[in-house]
Protein backbone atom coordinates (compact mmCIF):
# COMPACT_ATOMS: atom_id res chain seq x y z
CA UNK A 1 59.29 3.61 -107.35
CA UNK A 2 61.13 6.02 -104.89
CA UNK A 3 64.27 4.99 -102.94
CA UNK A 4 64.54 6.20 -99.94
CA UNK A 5 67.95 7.72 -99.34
CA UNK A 6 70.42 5.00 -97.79
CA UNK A 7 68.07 1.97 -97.91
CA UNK A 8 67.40 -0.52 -101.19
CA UNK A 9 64.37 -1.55 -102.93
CA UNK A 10 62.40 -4.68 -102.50
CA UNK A 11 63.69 -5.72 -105.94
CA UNK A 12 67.57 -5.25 -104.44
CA UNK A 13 67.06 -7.02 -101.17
CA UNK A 14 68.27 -10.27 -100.97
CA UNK A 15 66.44 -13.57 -100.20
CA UNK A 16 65.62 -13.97 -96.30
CA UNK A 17 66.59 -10.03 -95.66
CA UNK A 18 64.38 -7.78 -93.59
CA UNK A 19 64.56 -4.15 -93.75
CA UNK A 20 63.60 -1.66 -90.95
CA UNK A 21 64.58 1.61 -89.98
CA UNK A 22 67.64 2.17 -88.37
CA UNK A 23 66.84 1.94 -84.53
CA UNK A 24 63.09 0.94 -85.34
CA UNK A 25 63.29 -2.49 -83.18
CA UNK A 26 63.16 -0.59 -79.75
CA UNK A 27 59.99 0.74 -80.76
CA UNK A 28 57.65 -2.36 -81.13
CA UNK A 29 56.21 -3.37 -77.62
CA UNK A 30 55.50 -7.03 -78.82
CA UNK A 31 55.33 -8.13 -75.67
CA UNK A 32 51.21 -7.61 -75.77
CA UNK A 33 51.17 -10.83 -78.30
CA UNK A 34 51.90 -13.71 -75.44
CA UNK A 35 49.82 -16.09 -73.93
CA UNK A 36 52.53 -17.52 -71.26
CA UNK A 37 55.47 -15.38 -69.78
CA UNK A 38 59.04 -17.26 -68.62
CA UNK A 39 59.34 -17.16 -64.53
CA UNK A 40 62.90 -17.53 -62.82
CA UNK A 41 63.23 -19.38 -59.80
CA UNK A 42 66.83 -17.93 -58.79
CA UNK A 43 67.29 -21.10 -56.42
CA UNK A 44 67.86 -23.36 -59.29
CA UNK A 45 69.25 -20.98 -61.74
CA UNK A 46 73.20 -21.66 -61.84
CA UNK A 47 73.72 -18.15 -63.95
CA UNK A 48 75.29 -20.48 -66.81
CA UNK A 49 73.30 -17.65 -69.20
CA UNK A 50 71.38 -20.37 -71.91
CA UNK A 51 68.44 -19.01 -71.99
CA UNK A 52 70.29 -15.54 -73.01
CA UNK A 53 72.01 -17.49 -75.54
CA UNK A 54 68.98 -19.06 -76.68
CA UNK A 55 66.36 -16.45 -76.48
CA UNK A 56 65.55 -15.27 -80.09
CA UNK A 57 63.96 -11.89 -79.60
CA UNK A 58 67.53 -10.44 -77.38
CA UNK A 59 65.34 -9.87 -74.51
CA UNK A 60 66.66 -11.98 -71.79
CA UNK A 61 68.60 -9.81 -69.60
CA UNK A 62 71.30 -10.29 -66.91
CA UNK A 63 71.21 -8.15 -63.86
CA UNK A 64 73.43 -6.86 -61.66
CA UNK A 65 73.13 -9.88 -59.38
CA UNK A 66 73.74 -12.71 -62.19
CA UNK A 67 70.76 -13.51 -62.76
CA UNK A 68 68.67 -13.31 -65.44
CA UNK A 69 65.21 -12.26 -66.41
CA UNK A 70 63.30 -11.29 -69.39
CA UNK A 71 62.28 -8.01 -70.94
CA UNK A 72 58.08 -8.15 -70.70
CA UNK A 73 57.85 -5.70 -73.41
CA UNK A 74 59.74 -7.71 -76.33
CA UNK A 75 59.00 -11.14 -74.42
CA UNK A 76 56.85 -13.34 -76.72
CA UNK A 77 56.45 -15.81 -74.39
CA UNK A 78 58.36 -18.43 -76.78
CA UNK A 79 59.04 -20.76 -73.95
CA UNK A 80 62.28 -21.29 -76.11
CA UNK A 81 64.32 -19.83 -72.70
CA UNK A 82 62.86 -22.10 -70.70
CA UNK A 83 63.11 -25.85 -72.52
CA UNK A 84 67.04 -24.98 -73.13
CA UNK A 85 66.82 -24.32 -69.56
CA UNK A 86 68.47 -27.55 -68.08
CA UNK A 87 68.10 -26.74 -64.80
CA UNK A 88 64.62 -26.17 -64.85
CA UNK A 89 65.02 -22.31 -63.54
CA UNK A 90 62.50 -21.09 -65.62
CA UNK A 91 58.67 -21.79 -65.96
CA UNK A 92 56.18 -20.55 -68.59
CA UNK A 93 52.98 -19.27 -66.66
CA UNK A 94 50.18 -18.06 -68.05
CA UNK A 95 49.80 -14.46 -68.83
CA UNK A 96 47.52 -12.56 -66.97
């Protein structure tokens, strides 16, 4: 088996590693995979930033306003944003 020049083989990677290119995350749109999609209501949101803390793709965003919304085309639609919400700022809609 070839290594590739700077990265290891599957026999030197560690338990629970994962391997990509360098720079290869920005180009997977995984966005297409979700059914729902989180929904701010910037009346309730308080800017605290938990569901940037919590989100487990990176895609929550905050804007120049404070607030905060999600980047569609990495979004999985995890609802994980929106039940560490606890002001109930953000709903999971259906896609579509």
């Amino acid at each position: 088996m070839t290594k590739r020049k700077g990265l290891a083989t599957w026999q030197e990677i560690t338990t629970g590693c994962v391997v990509f290119d360098p720079g290869s995350a920005s180009e997977y749109h995984t966005g297409s995979w979700r059914a729902q999609r989180p929904v701010w209501d910037n009346q309730k949101c308080i800017k605290c930033g938990i569901c940037y803390i919590f989100c487990p793709e990176g895609c929550v965003q905050q804007s120049e306003d404070g607030f905060f919304q999600a980047n569609m085309d990495y979004c999985k639609g995890c609802g994980i944003c929106a039940h560490e919400c606890w002001p109930r700022a953000i709903a999971m809609v259906e896609e579509g």
